[in-house]
Protein backbone atom coordinates (compact mmCIF):
# COMPACT_ATOMS: atom_id res chain seq x y z
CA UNK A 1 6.10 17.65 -10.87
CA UNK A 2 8.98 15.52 -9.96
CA UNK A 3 7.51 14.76 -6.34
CA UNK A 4 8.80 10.98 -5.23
CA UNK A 5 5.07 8.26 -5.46
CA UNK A 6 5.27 6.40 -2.58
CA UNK A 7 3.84 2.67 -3.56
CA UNK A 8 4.09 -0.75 -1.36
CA UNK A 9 6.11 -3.62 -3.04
CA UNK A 10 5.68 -7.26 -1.59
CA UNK A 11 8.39 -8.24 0.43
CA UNK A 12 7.07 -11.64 1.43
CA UNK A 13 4.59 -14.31 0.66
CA UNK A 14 3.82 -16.72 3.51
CA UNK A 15 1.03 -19.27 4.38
CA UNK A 16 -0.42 -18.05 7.73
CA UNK A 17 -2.79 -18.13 10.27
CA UNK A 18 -5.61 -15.80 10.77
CA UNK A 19 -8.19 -15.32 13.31
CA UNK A 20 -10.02 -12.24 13.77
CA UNK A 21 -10.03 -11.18 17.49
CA UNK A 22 -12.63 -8.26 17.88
CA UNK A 23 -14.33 -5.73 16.04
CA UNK A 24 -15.90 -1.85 16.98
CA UNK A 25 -16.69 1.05 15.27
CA UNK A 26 -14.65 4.28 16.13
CA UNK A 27 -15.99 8.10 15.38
CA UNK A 28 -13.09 9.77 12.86
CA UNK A 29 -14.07 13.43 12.04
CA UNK A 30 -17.60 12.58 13.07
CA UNK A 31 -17.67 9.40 10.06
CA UNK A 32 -17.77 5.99 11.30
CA UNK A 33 -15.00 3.85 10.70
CA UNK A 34 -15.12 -0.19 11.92
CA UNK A 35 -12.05 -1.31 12.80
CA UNK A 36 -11.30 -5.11 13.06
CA UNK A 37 -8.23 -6.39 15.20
CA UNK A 38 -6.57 -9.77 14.21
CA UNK A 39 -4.05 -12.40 15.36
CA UNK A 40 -1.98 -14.33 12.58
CA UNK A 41 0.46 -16.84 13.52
CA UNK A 42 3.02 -17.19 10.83
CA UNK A 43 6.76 -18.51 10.52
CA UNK A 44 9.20 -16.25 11.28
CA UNK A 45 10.83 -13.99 8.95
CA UNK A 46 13.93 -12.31 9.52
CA UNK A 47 13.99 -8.51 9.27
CA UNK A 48 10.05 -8.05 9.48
CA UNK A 49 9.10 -5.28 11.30
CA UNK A 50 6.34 -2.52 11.88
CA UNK A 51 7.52 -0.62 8.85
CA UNK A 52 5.41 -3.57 6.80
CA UNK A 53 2.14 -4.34 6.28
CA UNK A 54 -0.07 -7.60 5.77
CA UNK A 55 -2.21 -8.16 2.57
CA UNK A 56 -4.99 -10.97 2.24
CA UNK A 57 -6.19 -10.55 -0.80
CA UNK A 58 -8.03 -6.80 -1.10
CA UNK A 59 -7.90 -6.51 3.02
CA UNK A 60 -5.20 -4.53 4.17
CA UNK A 61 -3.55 -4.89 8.00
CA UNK A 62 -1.32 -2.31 9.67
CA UNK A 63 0.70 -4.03 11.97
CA UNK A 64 0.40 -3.23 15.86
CA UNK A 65 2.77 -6.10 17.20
CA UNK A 66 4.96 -8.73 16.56
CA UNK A 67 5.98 -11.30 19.32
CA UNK A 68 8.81 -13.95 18.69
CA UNK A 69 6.78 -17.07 19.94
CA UNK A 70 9.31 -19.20 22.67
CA UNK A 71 12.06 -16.78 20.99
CA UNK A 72 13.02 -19.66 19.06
CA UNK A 73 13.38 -18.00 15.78
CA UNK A 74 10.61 -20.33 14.79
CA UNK A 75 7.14 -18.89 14.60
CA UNK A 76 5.88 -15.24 15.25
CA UNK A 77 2.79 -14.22 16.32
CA UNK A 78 1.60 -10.06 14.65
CA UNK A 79 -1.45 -8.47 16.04
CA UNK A 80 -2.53 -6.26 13.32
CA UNK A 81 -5.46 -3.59 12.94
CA UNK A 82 -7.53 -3.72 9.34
CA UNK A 83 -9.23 -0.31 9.00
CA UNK A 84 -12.33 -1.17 6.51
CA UNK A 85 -12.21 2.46 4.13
């Protein structure tokens, strides 16, 4: 119907660190949905951003925050939100 498809492409493809922080189950239109929050620790890449998002292998993670560890330009640390559909 000539409507634009939205679809992710990969932008990057680091080796990272991953440790999952907490997990809870919120009430969405009276369905539970568990949410899991996690901290990777990754090198930093130039130009990444909220607009991205993390895939490990079928696992999806929206991105919450991204801190520039010792703002060295070195290593970043992105705490991220995986919403399990």
């Amino acid at each position: 119907m000539g409507q634009p498809v939205l679809a992710w492409s990969t932008d990057y493809t680091v080796s990272a660190s991953v440790k999952p922080l907490s997990s809870r189950e919120a009430y969405f239109a009276k369905a539970v949905r568990p949410e899991t929050t996690h901290r990777i620790i990754m090198r930093y890449l130039s130009g990444f951003s909220h607009h991205h998002r993390i895939k490990i292998g079928a696992r999806i993670l929206n991105i919450l925050a991204i801190l520039n560890i010792d703002e060295n330009n070195r290593t970043m640390q992105v705490d991220c939100l995986e919403v399990v559909t």
